[in-house]
Protein backbone atom coordinates (compact mmCIF):
# COMPACT_ATOMS: atom_id res chain seq x y z
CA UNK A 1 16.67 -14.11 -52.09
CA UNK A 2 13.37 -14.33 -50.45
CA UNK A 3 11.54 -17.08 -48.83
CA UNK A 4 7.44 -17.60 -49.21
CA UNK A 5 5.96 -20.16 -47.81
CA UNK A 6 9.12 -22.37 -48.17
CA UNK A 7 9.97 -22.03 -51.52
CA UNK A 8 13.26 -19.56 -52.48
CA UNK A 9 12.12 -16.46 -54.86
CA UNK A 10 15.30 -14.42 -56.41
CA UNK A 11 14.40 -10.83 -57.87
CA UNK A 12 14.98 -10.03 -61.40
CA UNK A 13 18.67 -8.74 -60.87
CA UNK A 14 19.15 -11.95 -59.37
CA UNK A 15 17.71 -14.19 -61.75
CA UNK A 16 19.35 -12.61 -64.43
CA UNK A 17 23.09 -12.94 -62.48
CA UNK A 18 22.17 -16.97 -61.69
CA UNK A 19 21.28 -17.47 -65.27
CA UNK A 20 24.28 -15.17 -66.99
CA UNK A 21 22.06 -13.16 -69.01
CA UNK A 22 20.64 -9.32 -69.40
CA UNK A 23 17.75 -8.78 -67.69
CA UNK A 24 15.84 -7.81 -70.78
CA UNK A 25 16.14 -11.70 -71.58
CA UNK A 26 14.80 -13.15 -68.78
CA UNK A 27 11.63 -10.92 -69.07
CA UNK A 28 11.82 -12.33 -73.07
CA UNK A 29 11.71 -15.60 -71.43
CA UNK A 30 8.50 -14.61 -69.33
CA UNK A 31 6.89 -13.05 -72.40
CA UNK A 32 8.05 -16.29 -74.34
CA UNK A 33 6.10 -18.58 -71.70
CA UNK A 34 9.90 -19.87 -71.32
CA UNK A 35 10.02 -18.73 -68.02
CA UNK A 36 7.41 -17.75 -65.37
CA UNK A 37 7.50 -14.62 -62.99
CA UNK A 38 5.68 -14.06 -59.97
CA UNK A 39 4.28 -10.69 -58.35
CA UNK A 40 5.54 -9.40 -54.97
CA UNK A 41 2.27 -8.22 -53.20
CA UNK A 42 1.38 -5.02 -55.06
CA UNK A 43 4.70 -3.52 -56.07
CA UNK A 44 5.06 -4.46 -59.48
CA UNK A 45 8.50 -6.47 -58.67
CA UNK A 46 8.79 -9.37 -59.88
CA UNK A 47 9.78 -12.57 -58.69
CA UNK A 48 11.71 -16.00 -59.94
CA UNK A 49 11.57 -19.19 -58.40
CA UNK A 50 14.67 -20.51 -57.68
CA UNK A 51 13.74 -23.90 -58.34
CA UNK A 52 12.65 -22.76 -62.06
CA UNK A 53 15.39 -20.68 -63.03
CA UNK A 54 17.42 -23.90 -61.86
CA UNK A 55 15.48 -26.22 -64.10
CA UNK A 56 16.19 -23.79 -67.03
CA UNK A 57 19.68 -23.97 -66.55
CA UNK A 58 20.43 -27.73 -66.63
CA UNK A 59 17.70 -28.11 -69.68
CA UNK A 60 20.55 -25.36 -71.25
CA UNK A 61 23.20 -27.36 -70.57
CA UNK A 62 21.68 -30.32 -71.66
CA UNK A 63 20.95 -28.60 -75.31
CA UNK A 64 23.99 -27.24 -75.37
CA UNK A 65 26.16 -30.56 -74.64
CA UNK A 66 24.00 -32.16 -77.28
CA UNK A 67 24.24 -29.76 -79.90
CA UNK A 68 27.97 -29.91 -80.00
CA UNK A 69 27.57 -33.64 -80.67
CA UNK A 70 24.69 -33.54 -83.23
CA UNK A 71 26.59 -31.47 -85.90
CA UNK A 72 29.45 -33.13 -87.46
CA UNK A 73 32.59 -31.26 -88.37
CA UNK A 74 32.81 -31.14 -92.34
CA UNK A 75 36.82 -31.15 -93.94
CA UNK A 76 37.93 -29.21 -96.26
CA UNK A 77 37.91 -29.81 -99.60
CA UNK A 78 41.56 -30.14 -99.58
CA UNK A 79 41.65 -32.38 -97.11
CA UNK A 80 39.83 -35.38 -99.27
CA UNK A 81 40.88 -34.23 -103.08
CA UNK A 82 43.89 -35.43 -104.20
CA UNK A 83 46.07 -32.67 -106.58
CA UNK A 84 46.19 -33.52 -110.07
C-alpha cells in the first residue's frame, strides 16, 4: 500500500487480492470505465485507490444480495400436477 497525499493507493497485485479476482479483470474493469487506475510517476505501474476498489466491493455485494432475492425459485412440474 502506498500513501499520496493522504489517500491509500494499492498496486495491481493488490487490488486484484482485495477484490478476489485475476488481475486481467481488474484491468477489464479499467478498460470498462468500471474501475479507474492511476499512474505511479513515470513507471508505467499502476495504481488503485483504496477507497474505490472499496466502493466496488460493497456495490458487489449489494447486487449480489439482491439478485438472490429478485429471481424466484420455480417447482417442478411434479411438484404442482397431480398423477392421473
Amino acid at each position: 500500500m502506498i500513501e499520496l497525499n493522504g489517500e491509500h493507493y494499492l498496486d495491481g497485485q493488490e487490488a486484484s487480492t482485495l477484490l478476489g479476482v485475476k488481475i486481467s479483470t481488474l484491468y477489464t474493469y479499467v478498460s470498462r470505465g468500471i474501475l479507474k487506475s492511476y499512474r505511479q510517476g513515470i513507471k508505467r505501474q499502476r495504481l488503485y485507490k483504496q477507497v474505490e476498489l472499496e466502493a466496488l466491493l460493497r456495490l458487489r455485494e449489494s447486487d449480489d444480495s439482491s439478485s438472490q432475492n429478485a429471481i424466484p425459485e420455480i417447482p417442478y412440474a411434479s411438484d404442482w400436477v397431480s398423477d392421473i
